[in-house]
Protein backbone atom coordinates (compact mmCIF):
# COMPACT_ATOMS: atom_id res chain seq x y z
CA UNK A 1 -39.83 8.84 -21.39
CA UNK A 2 -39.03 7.06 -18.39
CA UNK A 3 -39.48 7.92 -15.02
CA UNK A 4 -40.33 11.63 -15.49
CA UNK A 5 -44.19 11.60 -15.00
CA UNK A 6 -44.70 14.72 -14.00
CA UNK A 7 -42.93 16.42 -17.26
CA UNK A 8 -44.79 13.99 -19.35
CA UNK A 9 -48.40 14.64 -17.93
CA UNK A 10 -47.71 18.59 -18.61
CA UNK A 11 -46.21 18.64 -22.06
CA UNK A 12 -49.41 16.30 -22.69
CA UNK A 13 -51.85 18.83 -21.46
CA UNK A 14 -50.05 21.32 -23.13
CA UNK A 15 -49.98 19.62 -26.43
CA UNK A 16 -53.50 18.15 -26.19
CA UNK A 17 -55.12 21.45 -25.78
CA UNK A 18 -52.90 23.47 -27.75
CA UNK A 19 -51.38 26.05 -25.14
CA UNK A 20 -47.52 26.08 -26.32
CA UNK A 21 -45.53 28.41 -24.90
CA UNK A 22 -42.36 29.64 -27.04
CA UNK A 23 -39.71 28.73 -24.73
CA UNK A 24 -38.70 25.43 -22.55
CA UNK A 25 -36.28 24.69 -20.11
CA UNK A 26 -35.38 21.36 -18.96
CA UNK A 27 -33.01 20.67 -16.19
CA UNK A 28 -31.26 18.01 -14.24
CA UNK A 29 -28.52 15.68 -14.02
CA UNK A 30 -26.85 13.78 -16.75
CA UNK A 31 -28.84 11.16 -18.28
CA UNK A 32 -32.32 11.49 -17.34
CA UNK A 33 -33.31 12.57 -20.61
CA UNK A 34 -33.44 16.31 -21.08
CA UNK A 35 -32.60 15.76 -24.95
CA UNK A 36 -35.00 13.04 -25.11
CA UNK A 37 -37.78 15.20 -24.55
CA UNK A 38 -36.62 17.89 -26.43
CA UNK A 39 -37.14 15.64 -29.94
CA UNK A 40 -39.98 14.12 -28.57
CA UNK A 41 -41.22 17.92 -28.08
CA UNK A 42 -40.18 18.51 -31.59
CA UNK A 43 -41.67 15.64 -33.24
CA UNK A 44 -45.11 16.43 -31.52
CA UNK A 45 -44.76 19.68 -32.67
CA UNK A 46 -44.04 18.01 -36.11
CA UNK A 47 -45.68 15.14 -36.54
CA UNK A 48 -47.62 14.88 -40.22
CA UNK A 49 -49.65 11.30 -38.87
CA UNK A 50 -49.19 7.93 -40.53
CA UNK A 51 -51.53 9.38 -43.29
CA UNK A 52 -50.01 12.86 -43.37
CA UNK A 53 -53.11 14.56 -42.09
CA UNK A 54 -51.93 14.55 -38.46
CA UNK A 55 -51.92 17.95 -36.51
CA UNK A 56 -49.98 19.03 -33.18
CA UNK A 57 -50.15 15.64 -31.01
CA UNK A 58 -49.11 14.71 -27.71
CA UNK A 59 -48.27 10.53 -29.29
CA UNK A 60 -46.08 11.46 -32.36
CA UNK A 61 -46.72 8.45 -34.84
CA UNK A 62 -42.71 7.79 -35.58
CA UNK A 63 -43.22 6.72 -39.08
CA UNK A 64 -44.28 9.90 -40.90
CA UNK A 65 -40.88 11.90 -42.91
CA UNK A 66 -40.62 14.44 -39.85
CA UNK A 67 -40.47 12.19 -37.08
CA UNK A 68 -37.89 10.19 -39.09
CA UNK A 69 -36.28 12.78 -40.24
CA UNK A 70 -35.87 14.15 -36.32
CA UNK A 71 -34.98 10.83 -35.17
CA UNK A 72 -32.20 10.60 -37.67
CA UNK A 73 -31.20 14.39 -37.42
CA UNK A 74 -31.84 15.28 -40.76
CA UNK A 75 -34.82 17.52 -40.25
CA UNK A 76 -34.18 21.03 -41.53
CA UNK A 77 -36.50 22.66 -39.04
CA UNK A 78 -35.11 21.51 -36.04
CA UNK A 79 -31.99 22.76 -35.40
CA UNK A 80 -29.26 21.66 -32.28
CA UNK A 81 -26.72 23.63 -30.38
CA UNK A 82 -24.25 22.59 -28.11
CA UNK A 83 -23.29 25.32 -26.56
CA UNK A 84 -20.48 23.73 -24.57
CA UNK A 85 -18.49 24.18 -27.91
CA UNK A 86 -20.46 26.83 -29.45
CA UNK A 87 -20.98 29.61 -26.73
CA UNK A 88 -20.00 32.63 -28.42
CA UNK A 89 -22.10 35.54 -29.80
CA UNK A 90 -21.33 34.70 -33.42
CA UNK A 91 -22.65 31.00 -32.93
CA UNK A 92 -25.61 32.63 -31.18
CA UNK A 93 -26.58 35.19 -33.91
CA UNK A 94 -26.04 32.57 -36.82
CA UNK A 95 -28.46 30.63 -35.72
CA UNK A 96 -31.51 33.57 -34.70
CA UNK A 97 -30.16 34.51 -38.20
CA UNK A 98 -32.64 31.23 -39.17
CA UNK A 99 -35.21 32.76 -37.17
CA UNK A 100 -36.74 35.00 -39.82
CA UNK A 101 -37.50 32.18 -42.26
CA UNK A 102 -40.73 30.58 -41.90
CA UNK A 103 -40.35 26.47 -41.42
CA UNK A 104 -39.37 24.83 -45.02
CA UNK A 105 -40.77 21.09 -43.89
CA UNK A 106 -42.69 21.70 -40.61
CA UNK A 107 -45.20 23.38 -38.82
CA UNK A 108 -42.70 24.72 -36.27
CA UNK A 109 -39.09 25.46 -36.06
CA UNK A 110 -37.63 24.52 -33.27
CA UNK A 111 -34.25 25.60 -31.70
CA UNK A 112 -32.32 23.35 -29.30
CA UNK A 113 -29.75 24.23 -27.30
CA UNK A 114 -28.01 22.24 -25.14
CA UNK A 115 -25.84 23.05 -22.00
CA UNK A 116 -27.30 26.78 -22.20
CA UNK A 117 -25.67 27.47 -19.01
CA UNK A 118 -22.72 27.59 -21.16
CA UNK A 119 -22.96 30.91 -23.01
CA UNK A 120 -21.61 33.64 -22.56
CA UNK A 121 -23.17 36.84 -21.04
CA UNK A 122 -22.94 38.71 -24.50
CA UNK A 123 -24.46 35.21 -26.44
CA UNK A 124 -27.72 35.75 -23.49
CA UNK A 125 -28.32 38.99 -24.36
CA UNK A 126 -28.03 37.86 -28.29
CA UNK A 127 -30.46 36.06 -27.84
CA UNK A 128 -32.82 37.79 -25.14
CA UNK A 129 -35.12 39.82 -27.53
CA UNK A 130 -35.41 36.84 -30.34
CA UNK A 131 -36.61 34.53 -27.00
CA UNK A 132 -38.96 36.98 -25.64
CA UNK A 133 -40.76 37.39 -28.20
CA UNK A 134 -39.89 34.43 -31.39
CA UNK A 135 -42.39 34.36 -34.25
CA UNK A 136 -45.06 31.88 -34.13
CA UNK A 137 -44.05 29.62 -36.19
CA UNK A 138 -40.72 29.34 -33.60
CA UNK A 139 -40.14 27.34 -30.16
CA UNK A 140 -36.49 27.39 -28.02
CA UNK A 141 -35.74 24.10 -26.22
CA UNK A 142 -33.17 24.49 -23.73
CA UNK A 143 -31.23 22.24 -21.64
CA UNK A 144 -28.72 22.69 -18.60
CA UNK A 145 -27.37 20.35 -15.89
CA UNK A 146 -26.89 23.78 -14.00
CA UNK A 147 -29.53 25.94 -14.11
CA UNK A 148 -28.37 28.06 -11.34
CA UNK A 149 -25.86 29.69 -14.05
CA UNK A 150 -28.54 30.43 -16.45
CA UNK A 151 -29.30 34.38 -16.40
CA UNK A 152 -32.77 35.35 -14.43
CA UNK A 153 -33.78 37.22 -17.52
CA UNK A 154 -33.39 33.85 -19.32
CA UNK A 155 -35.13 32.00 -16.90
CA UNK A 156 -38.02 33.99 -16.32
CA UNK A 157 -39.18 34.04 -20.50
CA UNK A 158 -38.81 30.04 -20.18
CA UNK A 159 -41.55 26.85 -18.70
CA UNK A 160 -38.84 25.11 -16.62
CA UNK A 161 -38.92 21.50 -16.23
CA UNK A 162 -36.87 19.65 -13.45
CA UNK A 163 -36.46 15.85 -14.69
CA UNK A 164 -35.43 13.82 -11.50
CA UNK A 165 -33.04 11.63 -10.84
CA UNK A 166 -34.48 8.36 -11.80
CA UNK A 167 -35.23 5.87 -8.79
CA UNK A 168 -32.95 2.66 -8.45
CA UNK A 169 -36.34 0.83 -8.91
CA UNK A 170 -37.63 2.78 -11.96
CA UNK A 171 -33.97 2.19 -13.83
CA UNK A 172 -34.12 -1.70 -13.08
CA UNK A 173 -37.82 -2.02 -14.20
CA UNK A 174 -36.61 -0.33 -17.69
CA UNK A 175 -33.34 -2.62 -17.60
CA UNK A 176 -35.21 -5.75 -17.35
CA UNK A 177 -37.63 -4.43 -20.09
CA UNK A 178 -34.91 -3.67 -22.27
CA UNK A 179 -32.84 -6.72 -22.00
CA UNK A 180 -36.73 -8.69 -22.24
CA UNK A 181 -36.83 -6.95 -25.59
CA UNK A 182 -33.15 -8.09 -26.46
CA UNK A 183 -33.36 -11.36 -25.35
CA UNK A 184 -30.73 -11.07 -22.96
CA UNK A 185 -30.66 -13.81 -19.69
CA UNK A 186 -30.22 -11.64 -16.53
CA UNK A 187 -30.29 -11.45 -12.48
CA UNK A 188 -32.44 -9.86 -10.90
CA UNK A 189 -29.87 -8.92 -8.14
CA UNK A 190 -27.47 -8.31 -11.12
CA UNK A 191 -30.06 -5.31 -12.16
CA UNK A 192 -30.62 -4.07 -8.84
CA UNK A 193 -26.42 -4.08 -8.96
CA UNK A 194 -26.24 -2.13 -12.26
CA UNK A 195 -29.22 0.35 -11.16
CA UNK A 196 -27.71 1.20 -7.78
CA UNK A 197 -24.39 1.94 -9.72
CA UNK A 198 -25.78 4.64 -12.57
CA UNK A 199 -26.89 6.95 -9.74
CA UNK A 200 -29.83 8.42 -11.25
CA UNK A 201 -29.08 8.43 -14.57
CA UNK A 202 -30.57 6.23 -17.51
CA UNK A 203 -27.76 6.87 -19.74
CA UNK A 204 -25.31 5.68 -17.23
CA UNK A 205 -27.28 2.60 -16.28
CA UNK A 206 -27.84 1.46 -20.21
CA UNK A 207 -23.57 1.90 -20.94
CA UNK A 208 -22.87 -0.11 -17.68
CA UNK A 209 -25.58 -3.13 -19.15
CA UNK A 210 -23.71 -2.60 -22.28
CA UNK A 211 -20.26 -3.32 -20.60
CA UNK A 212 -21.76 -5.95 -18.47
CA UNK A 213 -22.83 -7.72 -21.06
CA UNK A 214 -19.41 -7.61 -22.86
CA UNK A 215 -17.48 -9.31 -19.45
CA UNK A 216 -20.29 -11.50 -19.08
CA UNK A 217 -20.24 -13.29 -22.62
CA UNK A 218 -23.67 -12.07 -23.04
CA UNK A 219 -25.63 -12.61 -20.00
CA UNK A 220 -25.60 -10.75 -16.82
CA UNK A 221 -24.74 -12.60 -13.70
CA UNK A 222 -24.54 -11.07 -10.25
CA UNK A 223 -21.50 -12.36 -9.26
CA UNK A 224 -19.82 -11.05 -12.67
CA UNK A 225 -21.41 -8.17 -12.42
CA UNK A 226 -20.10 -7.47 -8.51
CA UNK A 227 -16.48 -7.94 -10.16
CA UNK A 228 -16.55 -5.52 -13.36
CA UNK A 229 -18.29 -2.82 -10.69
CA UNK A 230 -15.60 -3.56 -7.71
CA UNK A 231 -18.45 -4.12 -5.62
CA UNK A 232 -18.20 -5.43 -2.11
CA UNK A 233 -20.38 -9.35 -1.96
CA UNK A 234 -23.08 -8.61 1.14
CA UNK A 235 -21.76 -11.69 2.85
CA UNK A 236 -18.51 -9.89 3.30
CA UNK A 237 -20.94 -6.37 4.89
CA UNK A 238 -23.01 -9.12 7.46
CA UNK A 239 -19.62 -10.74 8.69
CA UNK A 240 -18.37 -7.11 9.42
CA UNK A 241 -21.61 -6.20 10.86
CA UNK A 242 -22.11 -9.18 13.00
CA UNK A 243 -18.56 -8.91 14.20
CA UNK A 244 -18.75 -5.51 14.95
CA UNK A 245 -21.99 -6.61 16.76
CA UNK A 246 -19.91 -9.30 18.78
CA UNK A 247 -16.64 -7.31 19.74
CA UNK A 248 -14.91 -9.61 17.22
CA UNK A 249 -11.73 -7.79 15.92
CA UNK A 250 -10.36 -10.46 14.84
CA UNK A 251 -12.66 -11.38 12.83
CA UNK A 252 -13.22 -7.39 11.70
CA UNK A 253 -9.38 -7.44 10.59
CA UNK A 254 -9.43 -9.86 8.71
CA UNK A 255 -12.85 -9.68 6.68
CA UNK A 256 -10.79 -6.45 6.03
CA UNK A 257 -7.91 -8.07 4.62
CA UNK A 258 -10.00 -10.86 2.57
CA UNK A 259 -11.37 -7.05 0.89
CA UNK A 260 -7.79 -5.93 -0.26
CA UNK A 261 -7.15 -9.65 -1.47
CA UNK A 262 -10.49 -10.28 -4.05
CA UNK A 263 -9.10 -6.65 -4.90
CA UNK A 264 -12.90 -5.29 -3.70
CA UNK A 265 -12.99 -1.49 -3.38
CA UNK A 266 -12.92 -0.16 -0.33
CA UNK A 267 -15.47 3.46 -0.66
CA UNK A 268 -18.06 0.51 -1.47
CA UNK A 269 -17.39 -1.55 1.31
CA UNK A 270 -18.32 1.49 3.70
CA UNK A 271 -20.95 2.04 1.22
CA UNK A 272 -22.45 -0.44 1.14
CA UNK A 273 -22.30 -1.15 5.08
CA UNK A 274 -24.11 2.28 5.53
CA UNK A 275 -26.97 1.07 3.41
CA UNK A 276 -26.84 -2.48 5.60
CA UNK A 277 -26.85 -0.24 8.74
CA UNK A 278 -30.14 1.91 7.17
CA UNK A 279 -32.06 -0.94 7.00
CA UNK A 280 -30.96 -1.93 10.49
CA UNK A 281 -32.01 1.43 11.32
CA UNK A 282 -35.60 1.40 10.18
CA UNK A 283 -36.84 -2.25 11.20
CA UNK A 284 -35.53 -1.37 15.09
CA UNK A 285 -37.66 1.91 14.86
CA UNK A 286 -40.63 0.14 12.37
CA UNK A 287 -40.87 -3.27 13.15
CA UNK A 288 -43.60 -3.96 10.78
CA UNK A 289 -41.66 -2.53 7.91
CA UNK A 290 -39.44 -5.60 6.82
CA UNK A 291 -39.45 -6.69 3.41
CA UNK A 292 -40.06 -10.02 3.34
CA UNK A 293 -39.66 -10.26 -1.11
CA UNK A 294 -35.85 -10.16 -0.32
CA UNK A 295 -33.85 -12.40 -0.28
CA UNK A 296 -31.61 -10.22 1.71
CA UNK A 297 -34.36 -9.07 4.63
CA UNK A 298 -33.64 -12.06 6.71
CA UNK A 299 -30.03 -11.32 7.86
CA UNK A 300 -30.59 -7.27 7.86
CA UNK A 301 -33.22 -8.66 10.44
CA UNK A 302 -31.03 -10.98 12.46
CA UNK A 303 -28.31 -8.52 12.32
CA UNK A 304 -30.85 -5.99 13.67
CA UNK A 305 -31.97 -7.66 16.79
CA UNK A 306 -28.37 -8.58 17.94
CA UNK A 307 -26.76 -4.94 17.56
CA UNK A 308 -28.49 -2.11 20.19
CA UNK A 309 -30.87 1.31 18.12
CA UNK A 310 -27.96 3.79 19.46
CA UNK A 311 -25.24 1.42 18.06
CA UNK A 312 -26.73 0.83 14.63
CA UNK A 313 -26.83 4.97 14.35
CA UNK A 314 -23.23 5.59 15.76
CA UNK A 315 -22.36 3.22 13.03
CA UNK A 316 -24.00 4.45 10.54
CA UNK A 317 -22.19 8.17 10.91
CA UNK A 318 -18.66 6.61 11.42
CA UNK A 319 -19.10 4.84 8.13
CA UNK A 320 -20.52 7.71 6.11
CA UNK A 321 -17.65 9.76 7.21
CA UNK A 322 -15.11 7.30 7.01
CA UNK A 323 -15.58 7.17 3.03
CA UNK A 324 -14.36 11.37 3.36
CA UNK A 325 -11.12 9.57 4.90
CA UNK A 326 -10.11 7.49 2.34
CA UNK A 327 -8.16 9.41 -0.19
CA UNK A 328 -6.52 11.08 2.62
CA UNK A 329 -4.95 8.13 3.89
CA UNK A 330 -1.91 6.30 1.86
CA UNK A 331 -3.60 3.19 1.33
CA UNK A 332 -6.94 3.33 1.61
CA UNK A 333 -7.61 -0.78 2.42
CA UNK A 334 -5.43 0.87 5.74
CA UNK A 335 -7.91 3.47 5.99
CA UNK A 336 -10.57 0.72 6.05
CA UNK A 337 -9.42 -1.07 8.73
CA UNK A 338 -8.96 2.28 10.70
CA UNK A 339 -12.36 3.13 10.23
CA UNK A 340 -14.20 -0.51 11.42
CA UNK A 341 -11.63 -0.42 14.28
CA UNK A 342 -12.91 2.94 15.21
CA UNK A 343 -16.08 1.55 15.51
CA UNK A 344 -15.08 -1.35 17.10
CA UNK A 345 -13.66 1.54 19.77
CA UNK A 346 -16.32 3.58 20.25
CA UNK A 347 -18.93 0.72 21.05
CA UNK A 348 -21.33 2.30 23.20
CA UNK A 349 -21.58 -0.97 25.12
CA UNK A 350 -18.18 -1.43 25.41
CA UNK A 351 -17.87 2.09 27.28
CA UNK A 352 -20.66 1.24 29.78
CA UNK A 353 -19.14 -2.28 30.85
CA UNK A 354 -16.10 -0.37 31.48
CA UNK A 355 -17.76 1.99 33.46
């Protein structure tokens, strides 16, 4: 499990001392690995040892027949539900209908469902009384992007577990790892690309390496990887910056129109000008705190000594709700171009030399 330390360290405890509870509940967004942990869970539950004298462990061993077996999804004792297909009563009380047979392979059955936000009121109450109280031998794993759906009564029999979105920095560590393992050249700033793209989510972050890969011919190069993700270069965020900085519509204009040319989009351009303008932010309120490991720190610093605190933050806002604007307006390169104009309007200093 990556990046989820806190569920980890308590299933661990749990494990290592023997307090299970009979039902789990794992929530959060897609790809952070809520069914991850639910075979992990299993397999721990599970696990026979290397010799087949293994108990209830918090490190299943991966090798004996039930962790295979759960890997490959051919153990008979652990059973999954999706109930984004399956969310009727009848698909409910088919499978508590298992409930009352003691494990055939393992030490525990265990019950999965998946997207239990899913099912309906009358599947719930199905399955209230079997999830209150479950035989010993019988653990529910559940999993929901949206626990907020998920009846109280349902909640309140279950340990929930919220796995985070996973840091930009925790999903390039594991990329770089993974692509170590696979012997796979890549950029760092091609990583930090890819990471910054899956928004939280593992599973989104390992497809987009995949795809990457594919349009690279095997390696992962930033500048390749800035084209497949219609990602705006930085050099093209300082010039608007600086000339933003300067008065310089000209220059604003066309930077602008050099965007709709290369075909870049433009929600990242304003995206990634609001996380230019951040940065800005910080080192005029915290000197001390620039970065000095990136590459990047030494224009973000330039940039922030030439443009005034209350500019960088009246920036900042017009950007982030300039990327609202953009499928309002026809075209949205024009909608661009309205946007860093409006900026260029409202420049505080502007107003005062008028004045």
């Amino acid at each position: 499990m990556v990046g989820q330390e806190h569920v980890v360290q308590a299933l661990t405890n749990a494990l290592e001392q023997q307090r299970l509870h009979h039902a789990y509940l794992f929530t959060g967004t897609r790809g952070v690995g809520k069914t991850t942990v639910s075979r992990i869970l299993a397999k721990s539950l599970n696990c026979q040892g290397p010799d087949g004298q293994g108990g209830i462990t918090a490190t299943p061993c991966g090798v004996c027949q039930a962790c295979t077996d759960i890997d490959s999804g051919r153990f008979v004792d652990y059973t999954e539900l999706d109930a984004a297909s399956n969310r009727g009563v009848d698909e409910v009380q088919s499978l508590l209908e298992q409930a009352v047979y003691k494990p055939v392979q393992g030490r525990f059955k265990v019950f999965m469902i998946d997207e239990v936000h899913m099912l309906t009121g009358h599947a719930f109450n199905a399955m209230l009384k079997t999830l209150e109280e479950p035989p010993e031998y019988l653990k529910f794993v559940l999993a929901t992007t949206d626990p907020q759906k998920v009846p109280v009564t349902v909640l309140s029999r279950c340990l929930q577990f919220n796995l985070r979105p996973m840091a930009p920095e925790t999903v390039q560590e594991h990329l770089a790892h993974v692509l170590e393992t696979e012997a796979v050249p890549a950029d760092a700033q091609a990583l930090r690309l890819l990471a910054r793209a899956a928004r939280g989510s593992m599973r989104d972050a390992l497809s987009l390496t995949d795809q990457a890969i594919a349009f690279g011919g095997g390696e992962l190069r930033e500048p390749a990887v800035r084209q497949m993700l219609g990602s705006v270069d930085r050099s093209h965020v300082f010039r608007l910056v600086e000339a933003l900085a300067q008065g310089d519509g000209k220059t604003v204009v066309e930077t602008s129109e050099a965007l709709r040319l290369h075909g870049l989009s433009a929600a990242a351009a304003l995206e990634e000008m609001s996380l230019v303008l951040q940065r800005m932010a910080v080192l005029q309120a915290v000197p001390e705190a620039a970065d000095t490991s990136d590459e990047e720190a030494a224009a973000i610093a330039r940039l922030a000594a030439m443009m005034p605190a209350d500019e960088t933050q009246l920036l900042y806002s017009i950007c982030l709700h300039g990327r609202a604007e953009l499928g309002l307006a026809p075209d949205e390169y024009a909608a661009l171009t309205m946007v860093l104009l409006r900026l260029l309007a409202f420049k505080p200093s502007a107003q005062k030399n008028s004045e």
